[in-house]
Protein backbone atom coordinates (compact mmCIF):
# COMPACT_ATOMS: atom_id res chain seq x y z
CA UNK A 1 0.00 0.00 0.00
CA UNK A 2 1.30 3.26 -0.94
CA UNK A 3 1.22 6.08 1.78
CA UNK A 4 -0.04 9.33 0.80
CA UNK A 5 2.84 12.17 1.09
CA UNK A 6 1.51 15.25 3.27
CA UNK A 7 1.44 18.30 1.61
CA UNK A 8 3.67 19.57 4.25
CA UNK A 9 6.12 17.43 4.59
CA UNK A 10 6.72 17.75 0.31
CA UNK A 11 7.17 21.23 1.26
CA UNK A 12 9.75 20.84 3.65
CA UNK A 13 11.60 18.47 1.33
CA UNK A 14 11.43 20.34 -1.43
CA UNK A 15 12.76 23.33 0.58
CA UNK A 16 15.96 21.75 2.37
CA UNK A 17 16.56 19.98 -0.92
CA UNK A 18 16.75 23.54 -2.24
CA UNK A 19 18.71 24.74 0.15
CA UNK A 20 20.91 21.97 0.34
CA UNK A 21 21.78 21.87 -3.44
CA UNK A 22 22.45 25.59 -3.41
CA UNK A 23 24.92 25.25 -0.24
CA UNK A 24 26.58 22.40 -2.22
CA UNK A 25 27.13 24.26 -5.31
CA UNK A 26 28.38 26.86 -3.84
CA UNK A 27 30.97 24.58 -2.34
CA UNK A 28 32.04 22.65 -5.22
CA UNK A 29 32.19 25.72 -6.93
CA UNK A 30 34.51 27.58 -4.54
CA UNK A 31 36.39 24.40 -4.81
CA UNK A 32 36.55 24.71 -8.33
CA UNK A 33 37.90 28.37 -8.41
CA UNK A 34 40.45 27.48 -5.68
CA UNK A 35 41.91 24.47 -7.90
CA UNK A 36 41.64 26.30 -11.25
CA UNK A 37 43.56 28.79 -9.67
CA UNK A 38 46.74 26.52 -8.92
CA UNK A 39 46.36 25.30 -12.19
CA UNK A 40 48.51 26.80 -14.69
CA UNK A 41 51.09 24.35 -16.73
CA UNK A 42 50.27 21.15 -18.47
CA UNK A 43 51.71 18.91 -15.42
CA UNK A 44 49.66 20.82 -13.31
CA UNK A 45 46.31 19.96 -15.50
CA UNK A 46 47.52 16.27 -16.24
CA UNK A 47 47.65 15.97 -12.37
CA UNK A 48 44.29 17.88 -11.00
CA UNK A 49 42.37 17.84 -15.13
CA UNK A 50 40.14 14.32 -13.69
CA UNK A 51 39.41 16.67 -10.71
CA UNK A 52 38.86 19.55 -12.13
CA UNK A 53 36.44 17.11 -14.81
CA UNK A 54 34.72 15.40 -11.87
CA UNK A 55 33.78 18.99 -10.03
CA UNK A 56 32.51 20.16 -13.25
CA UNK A 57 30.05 16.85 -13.23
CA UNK A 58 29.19 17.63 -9.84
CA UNK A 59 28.22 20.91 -10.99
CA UNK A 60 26.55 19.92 -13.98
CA UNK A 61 24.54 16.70 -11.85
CA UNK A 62 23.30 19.62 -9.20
CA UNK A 63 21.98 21.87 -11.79
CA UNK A 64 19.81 19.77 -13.15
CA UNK A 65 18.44 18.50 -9.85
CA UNK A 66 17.81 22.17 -9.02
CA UNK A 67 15.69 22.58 -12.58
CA UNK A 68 13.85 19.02 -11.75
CA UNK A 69 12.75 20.64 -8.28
CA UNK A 70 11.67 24.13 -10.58
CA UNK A 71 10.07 21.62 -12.75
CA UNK A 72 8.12 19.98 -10.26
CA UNK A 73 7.25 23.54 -8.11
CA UNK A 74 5.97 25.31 -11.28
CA UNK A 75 3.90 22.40 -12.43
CA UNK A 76 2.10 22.19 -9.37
CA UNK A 77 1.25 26.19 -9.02
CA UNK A 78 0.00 25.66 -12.93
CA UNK A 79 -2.27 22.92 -12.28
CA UNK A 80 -3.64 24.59 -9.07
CA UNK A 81 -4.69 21.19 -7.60
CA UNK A 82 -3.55 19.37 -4.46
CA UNK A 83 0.14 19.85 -4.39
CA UNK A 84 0.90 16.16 -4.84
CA UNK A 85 3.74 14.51 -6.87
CA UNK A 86 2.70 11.82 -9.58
CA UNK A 87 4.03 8.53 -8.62
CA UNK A 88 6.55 8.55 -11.22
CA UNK A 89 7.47 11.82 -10.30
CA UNK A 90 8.31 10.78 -6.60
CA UNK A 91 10.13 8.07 -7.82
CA UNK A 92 12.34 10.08 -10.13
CA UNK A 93 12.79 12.50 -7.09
CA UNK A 94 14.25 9.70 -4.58
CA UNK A 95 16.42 8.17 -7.16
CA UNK A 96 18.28 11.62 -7.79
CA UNK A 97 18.36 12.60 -4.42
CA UNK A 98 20.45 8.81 -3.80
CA UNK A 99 22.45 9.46 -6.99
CA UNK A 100 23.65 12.98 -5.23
CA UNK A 101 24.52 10.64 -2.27
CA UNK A 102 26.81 8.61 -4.04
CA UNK A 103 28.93 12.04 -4.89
């Protein structure tokens, strides 16, 4: 039996997911900058490049979890109905928010 998701409780998600992803890109990015920044020959790339490449997927992996959450938020306001995800929907959500885990 599938348990019905309070409205409140997908609003508390959805906002420390949010707020999570933002504090985390704003980490990895700061992380970035730092180790661009000591990067400057080709020894220097051919030893931090696969870092460098690995942040940028971490970057690349939160953006588009923080456009799924936009996605989700604006199609609730435009249908104007109970503020509940489609079962597909919720399913999609938990599997990225375990694949941002494994980062």
């Amino acid at each position: 039996m599938t348990e019905k998701i309070r409205q409140e409780d997908l609003v508390e998600l959805y906002d420390d997911l949010t707020r999570q992803l933002q504090e985390d890109r704003e980490k990895v990015t700061k992380l970035y900058d730092d180790l661009k920044l000591l990067v400057s020959t080709k020894e220097e790339y051919a030893v931090n490049g696969l870092v460098l490449s690995k942040i940028m997927e971490i970057q690349i992996k939160q953006t588009a979890q923080l456009i799924e959450l936009a996605r989700i938020n604006q199609s609730k306001d435009k249908d104007k109905q109970e503020d509940t995800l489609s079962p597909e929907d919720k399913e999609k959500l938990f599997e990225d928010i375990k694949d941002l885990k494994k980062i």
